[in-house]
N, C-alpha and C. Protein backbone atom coordinates (compact mmCIF):
# COMPACT_ATOMS: atom_id res chain seq x y z
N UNK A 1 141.32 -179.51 -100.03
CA UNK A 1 140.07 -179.04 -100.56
C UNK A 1 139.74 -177.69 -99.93
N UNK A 2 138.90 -177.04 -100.96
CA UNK A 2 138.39 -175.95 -100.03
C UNK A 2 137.47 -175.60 -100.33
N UNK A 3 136.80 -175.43 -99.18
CA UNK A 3 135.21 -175.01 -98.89
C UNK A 3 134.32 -173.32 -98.95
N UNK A 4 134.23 -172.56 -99.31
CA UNK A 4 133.69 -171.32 -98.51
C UNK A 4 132.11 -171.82 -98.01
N UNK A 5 131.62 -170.83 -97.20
CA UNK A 5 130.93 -171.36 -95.82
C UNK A 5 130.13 -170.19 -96.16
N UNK A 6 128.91 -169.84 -96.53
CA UNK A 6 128.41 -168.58 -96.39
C UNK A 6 127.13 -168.72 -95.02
N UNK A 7 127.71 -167.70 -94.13
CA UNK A 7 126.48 -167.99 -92.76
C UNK A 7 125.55 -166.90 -93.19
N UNK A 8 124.58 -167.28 -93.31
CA UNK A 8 123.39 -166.41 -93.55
C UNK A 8 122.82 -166.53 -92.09
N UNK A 9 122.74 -167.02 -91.28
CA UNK A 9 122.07 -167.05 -89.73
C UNK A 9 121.61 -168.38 -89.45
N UNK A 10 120.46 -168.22 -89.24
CA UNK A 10 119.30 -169.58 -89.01
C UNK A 10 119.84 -170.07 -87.31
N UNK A 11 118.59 -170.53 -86.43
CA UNK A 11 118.97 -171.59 -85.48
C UNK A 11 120.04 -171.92 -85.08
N UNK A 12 121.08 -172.54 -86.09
CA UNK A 12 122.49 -173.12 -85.93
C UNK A 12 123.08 -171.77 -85.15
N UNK A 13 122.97 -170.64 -85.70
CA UNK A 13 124.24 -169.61 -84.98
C UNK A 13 123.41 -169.19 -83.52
N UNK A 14 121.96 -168.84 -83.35
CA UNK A 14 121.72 -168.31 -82.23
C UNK A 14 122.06 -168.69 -81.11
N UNK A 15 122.38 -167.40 -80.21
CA UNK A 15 122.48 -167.66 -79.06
C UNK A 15 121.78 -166.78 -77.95
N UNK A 16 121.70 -166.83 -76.94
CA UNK A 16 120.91 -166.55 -75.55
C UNK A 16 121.19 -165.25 -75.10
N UNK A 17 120.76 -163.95 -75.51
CA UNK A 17 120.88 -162.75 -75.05
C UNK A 17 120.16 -162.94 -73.68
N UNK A 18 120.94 -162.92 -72.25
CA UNK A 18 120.55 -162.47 -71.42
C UNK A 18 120.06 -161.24 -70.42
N UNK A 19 120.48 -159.98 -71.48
CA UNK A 19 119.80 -158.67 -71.17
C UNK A 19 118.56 -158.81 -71.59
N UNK A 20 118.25 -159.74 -72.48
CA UNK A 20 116.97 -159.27 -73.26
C UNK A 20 115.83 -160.61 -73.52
N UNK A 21 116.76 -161.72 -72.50
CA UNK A 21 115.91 -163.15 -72.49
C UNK A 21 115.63 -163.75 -73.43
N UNK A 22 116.22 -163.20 -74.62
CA UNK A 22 115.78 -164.13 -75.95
C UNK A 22 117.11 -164.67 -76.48
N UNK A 23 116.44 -165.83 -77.71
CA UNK A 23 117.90 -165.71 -78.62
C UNK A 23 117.83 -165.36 -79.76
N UNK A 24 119.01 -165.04 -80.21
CA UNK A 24 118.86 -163.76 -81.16
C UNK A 24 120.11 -164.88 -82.18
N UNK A 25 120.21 -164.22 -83.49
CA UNK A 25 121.36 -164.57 -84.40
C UNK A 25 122.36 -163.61 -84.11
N UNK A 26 123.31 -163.76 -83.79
CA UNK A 26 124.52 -162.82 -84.07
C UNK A 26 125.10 -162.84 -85.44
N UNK A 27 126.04 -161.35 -85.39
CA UNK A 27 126.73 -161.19 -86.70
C UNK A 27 127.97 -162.34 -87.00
N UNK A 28 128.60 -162.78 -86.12
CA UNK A 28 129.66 -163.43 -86.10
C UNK A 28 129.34 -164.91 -86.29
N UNK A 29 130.56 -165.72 -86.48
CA UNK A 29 130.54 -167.28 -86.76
C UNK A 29 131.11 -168.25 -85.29
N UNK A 30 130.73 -167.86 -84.19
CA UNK A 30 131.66 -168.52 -83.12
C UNK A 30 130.94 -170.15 -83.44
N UNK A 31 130.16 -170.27 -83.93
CA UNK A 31 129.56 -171.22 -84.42
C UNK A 31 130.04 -172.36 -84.97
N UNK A 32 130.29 -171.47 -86.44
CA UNK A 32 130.89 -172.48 -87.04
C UNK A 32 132.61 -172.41 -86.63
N UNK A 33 133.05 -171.75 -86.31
CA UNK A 33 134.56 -171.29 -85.79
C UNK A 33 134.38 -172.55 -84.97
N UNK A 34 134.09 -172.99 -83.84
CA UNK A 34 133.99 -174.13 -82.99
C UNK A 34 134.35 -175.28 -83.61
N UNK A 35 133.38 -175.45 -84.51
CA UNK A 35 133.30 -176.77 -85.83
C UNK A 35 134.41 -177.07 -86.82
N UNK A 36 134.98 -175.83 -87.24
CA UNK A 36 135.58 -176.20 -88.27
C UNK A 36 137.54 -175.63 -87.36
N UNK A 37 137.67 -175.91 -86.03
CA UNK A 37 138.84 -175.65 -85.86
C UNK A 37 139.71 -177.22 -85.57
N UNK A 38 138.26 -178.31 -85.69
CA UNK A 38 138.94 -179.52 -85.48
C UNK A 38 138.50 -180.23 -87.28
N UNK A 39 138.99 -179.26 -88.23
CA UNK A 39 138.89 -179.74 -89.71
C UNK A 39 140.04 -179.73 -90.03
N UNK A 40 140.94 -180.73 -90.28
CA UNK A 40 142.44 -180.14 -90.56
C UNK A 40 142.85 -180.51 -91.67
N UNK A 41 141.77 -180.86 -92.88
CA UNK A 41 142.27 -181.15 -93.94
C UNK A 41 141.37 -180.01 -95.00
N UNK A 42 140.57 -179.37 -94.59
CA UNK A 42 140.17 -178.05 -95.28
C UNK A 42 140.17 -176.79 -95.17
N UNK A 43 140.82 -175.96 -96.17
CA UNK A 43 140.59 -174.55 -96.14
C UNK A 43 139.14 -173.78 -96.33
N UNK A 44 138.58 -173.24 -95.12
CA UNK A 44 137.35 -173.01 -94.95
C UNK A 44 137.76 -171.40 -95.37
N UNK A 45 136.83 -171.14 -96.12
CA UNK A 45 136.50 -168.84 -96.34
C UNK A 45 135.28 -168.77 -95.61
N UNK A 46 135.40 -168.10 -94.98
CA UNK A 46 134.24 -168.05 -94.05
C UNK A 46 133.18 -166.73 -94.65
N UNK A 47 131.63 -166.80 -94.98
CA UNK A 47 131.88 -164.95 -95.30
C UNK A 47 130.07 -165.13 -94.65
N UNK A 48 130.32 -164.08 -93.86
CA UNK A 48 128.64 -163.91 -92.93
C UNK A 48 128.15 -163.01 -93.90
N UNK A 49 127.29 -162.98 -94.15
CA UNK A 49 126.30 -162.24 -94.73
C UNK A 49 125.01 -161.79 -94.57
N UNK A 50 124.28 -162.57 -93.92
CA UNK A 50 122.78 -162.09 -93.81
C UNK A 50 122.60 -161.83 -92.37
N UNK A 51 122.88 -162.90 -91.47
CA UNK A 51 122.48 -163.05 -90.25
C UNK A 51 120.97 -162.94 -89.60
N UNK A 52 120.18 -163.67 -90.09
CA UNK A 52 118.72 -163.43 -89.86
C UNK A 52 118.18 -165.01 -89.49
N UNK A 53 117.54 -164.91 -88.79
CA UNK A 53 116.55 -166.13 -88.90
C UNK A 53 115.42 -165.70 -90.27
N UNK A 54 115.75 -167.81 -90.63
CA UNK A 54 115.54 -167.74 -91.73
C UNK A 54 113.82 -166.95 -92.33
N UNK A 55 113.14 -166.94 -91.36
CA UNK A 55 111.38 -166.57 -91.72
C UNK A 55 111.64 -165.17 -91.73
N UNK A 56 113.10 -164.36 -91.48
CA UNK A 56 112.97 -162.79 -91.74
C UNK A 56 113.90 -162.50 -93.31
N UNK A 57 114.36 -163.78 -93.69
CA UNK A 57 114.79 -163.70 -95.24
C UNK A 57 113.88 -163.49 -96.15
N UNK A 58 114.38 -162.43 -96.96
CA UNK A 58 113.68 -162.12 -97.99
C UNK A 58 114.23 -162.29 -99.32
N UNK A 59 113.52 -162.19 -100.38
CA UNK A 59 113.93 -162.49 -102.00
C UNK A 59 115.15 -161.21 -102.51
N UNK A 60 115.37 -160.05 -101.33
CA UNK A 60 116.17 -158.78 -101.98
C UNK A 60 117.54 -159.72 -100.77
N UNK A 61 117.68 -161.07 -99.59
CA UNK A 61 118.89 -161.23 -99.24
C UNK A 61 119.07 -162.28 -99.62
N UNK A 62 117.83 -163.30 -100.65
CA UNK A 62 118.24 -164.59 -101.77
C UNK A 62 119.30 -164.00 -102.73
N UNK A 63 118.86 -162.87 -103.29
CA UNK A 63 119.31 -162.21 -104.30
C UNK A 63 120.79 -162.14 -104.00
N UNK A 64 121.00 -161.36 -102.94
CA UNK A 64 122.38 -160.67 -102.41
C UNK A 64 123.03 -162.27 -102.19
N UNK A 65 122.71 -163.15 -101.54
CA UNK A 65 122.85 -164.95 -101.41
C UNK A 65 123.74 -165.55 -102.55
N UNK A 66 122.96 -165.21 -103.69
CA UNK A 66 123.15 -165.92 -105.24
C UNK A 66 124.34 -164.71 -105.89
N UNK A 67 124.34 -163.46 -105.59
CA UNK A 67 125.00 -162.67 -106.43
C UNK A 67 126.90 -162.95 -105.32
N UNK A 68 126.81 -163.09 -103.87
CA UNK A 68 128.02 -163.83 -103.35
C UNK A 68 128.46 -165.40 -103.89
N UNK A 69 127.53 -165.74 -104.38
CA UNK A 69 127.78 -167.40 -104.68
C UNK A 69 128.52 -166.91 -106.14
N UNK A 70 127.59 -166.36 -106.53
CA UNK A 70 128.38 -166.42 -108.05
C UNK A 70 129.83 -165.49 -108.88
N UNK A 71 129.84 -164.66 -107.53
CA UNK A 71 131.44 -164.03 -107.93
C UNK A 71 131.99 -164.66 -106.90
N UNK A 72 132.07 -165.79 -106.35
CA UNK A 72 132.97 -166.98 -105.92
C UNK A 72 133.65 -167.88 -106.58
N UNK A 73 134.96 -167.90 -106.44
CA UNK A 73 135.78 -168.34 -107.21
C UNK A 73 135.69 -170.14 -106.98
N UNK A 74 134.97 -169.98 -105.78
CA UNK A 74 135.05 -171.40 -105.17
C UNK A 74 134.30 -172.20 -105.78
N UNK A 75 134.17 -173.75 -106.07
CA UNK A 75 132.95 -174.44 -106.82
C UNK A 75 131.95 -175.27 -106.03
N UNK A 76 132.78 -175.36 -104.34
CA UNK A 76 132.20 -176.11 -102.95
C UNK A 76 131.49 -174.87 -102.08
N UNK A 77 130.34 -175.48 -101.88
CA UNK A 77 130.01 -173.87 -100.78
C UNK A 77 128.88 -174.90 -100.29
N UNK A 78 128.79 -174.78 -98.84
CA UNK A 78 127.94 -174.82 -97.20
C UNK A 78 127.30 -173.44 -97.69
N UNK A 79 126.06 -173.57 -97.15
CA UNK A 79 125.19 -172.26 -96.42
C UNK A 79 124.43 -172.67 -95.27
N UNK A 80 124.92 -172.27 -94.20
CA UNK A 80 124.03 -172.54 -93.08
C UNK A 80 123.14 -171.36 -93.30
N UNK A 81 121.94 -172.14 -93.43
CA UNK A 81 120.35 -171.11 -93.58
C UNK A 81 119.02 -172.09 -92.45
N UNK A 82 118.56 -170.95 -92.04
CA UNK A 82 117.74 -171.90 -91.41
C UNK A 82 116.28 -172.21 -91.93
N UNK A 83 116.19 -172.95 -90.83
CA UNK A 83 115.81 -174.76 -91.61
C UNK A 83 113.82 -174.30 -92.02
N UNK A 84 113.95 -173.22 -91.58
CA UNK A 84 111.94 -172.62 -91.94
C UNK A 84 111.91 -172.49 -93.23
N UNK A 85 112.81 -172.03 -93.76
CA UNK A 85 113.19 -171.40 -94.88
C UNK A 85 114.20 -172.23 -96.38
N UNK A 86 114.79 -173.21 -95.50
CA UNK A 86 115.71 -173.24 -96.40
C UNK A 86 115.13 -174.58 -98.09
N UNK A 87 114.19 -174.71 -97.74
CA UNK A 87 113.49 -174.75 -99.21
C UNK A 87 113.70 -173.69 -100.17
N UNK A 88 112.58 -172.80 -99.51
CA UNK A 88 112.63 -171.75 -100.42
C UNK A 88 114.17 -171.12 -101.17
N UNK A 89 115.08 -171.02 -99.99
CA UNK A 89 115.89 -170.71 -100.57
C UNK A 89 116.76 -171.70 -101.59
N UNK A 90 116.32 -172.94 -101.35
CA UNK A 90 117.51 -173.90 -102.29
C UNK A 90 116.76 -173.95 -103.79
N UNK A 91 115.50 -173.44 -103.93
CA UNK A 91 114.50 -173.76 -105.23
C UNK A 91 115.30 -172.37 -105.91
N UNK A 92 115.46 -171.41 -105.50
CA UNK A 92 115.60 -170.13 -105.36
C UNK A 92 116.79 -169.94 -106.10
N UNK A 93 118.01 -170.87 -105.49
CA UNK A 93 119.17 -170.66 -106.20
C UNK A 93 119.55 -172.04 -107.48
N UNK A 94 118.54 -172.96 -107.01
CA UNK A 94 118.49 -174.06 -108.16
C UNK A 94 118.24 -173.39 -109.46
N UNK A 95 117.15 -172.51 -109.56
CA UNK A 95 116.50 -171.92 -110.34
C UNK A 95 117.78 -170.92 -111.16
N UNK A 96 118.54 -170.27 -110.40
CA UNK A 96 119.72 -169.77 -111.08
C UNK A 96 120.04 -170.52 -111.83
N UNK A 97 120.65 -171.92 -112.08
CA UNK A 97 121.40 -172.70 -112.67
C UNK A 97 122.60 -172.24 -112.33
N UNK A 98 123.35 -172.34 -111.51
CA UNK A 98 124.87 -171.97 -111.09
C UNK A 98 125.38 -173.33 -111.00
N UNK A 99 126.83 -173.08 -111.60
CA UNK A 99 127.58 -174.09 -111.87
C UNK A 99 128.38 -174.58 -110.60
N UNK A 100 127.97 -174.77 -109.43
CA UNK A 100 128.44 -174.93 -108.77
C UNK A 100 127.94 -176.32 -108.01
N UNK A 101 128.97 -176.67 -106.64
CA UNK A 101 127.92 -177.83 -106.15
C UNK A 101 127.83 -177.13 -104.50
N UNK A 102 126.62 -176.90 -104.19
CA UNK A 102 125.77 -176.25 -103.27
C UNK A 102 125.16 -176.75 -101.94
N UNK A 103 125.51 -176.99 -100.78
CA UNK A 103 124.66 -177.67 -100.10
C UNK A 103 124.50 -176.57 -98.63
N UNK A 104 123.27 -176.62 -98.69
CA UNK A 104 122.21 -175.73 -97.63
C UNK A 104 122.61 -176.87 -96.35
N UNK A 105 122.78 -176.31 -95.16
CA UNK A 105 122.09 -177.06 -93.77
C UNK A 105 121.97 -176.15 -92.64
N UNK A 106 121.90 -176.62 -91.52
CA UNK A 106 120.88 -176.11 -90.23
C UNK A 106 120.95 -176.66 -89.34
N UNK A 107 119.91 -176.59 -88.00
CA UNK A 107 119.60 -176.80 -87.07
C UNK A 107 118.57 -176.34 -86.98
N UNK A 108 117.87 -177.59 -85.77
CA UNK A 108 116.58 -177.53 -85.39
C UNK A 108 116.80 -176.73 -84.15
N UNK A 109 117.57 -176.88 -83.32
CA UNK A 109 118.70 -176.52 -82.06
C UNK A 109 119.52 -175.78 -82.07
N UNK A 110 119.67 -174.67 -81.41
CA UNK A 110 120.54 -173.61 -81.72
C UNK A 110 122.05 -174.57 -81.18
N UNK A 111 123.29 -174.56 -81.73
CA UNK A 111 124.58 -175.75 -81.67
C UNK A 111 124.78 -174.54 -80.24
N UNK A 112 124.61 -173.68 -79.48
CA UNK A 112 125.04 -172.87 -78.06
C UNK A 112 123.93 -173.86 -77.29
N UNK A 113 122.86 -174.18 -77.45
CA UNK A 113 122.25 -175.62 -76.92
C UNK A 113 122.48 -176.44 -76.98
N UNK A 114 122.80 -177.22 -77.71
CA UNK A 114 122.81 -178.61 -78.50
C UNK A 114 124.21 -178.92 -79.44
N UNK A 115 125.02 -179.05 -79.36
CA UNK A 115 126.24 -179.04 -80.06
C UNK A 115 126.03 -179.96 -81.40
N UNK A 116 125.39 -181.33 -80.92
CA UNK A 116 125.36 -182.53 -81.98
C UNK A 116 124.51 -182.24 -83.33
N UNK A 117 123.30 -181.86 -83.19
CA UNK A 117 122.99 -181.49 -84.48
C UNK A 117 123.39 -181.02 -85.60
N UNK A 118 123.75 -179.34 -84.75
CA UNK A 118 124.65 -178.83 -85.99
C UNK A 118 126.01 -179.19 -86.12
N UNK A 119 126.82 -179.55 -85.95
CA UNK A 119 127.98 -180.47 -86.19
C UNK A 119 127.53 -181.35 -86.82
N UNK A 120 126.68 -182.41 -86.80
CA UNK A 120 126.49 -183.37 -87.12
C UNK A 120 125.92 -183.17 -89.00
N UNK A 121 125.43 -181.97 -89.14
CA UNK A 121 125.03 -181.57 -90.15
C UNK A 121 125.60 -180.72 -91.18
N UNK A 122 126.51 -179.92 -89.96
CA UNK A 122 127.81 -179.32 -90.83
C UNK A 122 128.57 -180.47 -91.18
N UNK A 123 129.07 -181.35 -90.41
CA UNK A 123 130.12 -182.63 -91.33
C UNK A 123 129.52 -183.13 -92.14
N UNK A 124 128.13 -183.65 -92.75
CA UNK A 124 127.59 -184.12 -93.50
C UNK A 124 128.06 -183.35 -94.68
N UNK A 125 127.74 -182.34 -94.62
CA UNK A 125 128.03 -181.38 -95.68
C UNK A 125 129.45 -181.43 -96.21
N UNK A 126 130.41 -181.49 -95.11
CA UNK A 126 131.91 -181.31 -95.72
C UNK A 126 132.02 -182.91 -96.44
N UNK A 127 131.52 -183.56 -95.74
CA UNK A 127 131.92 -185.66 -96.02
C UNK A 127 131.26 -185.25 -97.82
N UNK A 128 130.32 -184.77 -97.77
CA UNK A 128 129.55 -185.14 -99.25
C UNK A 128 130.21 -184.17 -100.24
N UNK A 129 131.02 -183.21 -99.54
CA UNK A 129 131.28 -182.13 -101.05
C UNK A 129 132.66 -183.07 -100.96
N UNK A 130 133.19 -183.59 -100.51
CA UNK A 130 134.59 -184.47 -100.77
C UNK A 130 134.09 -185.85 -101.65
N UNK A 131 133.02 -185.89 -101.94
CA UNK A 131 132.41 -186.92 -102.78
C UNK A 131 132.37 -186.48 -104.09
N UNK A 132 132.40 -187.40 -105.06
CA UNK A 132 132.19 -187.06 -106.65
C UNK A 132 131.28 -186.62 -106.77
N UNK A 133 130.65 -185.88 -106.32
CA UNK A 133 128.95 -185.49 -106.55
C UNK A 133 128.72 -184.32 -108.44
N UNK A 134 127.78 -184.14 -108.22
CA UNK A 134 127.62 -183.52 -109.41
C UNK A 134 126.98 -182.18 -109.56
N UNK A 135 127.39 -181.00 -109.84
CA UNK A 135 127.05 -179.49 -109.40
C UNK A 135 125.69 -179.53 -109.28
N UNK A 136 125.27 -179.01 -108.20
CA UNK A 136 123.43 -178.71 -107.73
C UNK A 136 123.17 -178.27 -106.70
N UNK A 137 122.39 -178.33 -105.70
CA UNK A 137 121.37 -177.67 -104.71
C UNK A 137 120.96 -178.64 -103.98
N UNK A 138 121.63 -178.86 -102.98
CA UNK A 138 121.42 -180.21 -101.67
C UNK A 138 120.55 -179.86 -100.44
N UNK A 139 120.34 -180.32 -99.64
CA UNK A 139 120.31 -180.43 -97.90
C UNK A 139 120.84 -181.24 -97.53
N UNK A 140 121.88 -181.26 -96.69
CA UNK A 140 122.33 -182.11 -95.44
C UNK A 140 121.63 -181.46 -94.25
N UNK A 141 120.88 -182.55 -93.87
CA UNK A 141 120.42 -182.58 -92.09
C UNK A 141 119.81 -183.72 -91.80
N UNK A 142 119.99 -184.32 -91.05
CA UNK A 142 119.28 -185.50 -89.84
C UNK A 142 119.80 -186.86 -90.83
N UNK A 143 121.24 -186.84 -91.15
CA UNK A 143 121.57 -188.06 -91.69
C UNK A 143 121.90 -188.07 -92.62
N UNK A 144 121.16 -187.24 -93.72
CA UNK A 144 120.88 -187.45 -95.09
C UNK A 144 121.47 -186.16 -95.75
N UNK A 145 122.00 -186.54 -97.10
CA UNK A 145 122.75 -185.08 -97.60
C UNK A 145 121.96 -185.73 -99.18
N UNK A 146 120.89 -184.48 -99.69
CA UNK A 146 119.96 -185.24 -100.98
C UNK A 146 119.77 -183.65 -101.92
N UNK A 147 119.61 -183.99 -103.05
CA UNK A 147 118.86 -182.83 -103.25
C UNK A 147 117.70 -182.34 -102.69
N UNK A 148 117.94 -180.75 -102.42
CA UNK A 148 116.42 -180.23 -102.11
C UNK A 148 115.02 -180.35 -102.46
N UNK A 149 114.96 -180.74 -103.43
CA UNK A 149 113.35 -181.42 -103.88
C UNK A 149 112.80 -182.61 -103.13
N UNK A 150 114.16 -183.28 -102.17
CA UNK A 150 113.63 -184.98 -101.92
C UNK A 150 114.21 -185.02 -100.33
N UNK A 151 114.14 -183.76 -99.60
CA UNK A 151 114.34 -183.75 -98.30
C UNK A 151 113.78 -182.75 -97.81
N UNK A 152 112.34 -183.54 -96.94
CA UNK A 152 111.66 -182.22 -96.64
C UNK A 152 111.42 -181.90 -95.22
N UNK A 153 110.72 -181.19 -94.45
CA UNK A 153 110.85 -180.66 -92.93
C UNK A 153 109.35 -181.06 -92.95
N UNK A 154 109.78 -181.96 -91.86
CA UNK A 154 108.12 -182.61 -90.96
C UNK A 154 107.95 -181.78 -90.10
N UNK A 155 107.13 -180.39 -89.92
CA UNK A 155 106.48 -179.91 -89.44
C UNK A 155 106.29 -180.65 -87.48
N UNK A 156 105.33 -181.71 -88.28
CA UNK A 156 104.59 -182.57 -86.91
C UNK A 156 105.73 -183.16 -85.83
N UNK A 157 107.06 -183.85 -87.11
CA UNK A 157 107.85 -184.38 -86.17
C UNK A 157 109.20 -182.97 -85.96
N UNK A 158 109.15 -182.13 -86.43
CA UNK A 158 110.27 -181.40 -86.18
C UNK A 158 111.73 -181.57 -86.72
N UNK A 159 111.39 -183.22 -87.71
CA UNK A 159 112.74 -183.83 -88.53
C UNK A 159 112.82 -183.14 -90.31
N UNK A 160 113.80 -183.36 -90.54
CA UNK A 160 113.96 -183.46 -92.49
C UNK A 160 113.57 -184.76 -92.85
N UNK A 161 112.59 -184.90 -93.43
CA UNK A 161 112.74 -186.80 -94.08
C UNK A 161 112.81 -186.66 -95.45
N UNK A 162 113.15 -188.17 -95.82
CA UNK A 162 113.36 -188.10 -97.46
C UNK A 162 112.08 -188.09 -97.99
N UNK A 163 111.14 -187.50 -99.10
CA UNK A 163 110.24 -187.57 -99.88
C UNK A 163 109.93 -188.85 -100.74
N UNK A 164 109.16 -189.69 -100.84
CA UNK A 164 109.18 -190.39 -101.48
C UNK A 164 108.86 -189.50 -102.70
């Protein structure tokens, strides 16, 4: 199977600039590079593109988002986007109608903190596009891999839950 991976940024990639005490998104994937070097049954395309935390995405790098998705030859595609945002963005490219099958995920935890989350959310993603699923606009995070309309971010608790 094969996957392309588009990293737009979010949580999942940051890491700890110590000149400057913050954490920041980098341009690069050491991220997902970590994750996907113990995948040995998929060809991953890796392609960075935005690199922003997600609350500095805008509708002109949805755009640029949807116009890489759709001269992709591929019909499986991950976007790690982060998790403030990644509503907006999955309504965003639902709304395209692209024939593809799509699944958004994240971290609450930057994975240079916390390794389990995002792993745990990136495999969700690979387990479900190896499923018969049917072309659309998902989230995988905290268990659950659903469409975006019926997995939402609890604020209060800091989780994704399912919507009734």
């Amino acid at each position: 199977m094969k996957i392309t991976v588009i990293n737009t940024g979010g949580t999942f990639n940051k890491r700890y600039n110590p000149l400057k005490g913050e954490l920041e998104v980098p341009k690069d994937s050491i991220a997902l590079d970590e994750i996907i070097q113990s995948c040995f049954n998929i060809d991953f395309e890796i392609k960075n593109i935005i690199s922003k935390d997600s609350l500095e995405i805008t509708d002109e790098d949805r755009e640029f988002l949807y116009e890489t998705i759709k001269n992709c030859s591929n019909e499986n595609i991950i976007i790690v986007h982060g998790t403030d945002t990644v509503d907006i963005t999955s309504k965003f490219l639902d709304d395209k109608q692209l024939d593809k099958k799509i699944v958004l995920t994240g971290a609450m935890v930057p994975m240079s903190i916390k390794k389990v989350e995002a792993t745990l959310n990136f495999a969700q993603a690979i387990g479900f596009l190896n499923a018969q699923i049917e072309n659309g606009v998902y989230i995988s995070m905290h268990g659950c891999v659903i469409n975006y309309e019926k997995l939402l971010k609890n604020r209060q608790l800091g989780q994704f839950l399912v919507s009734n």
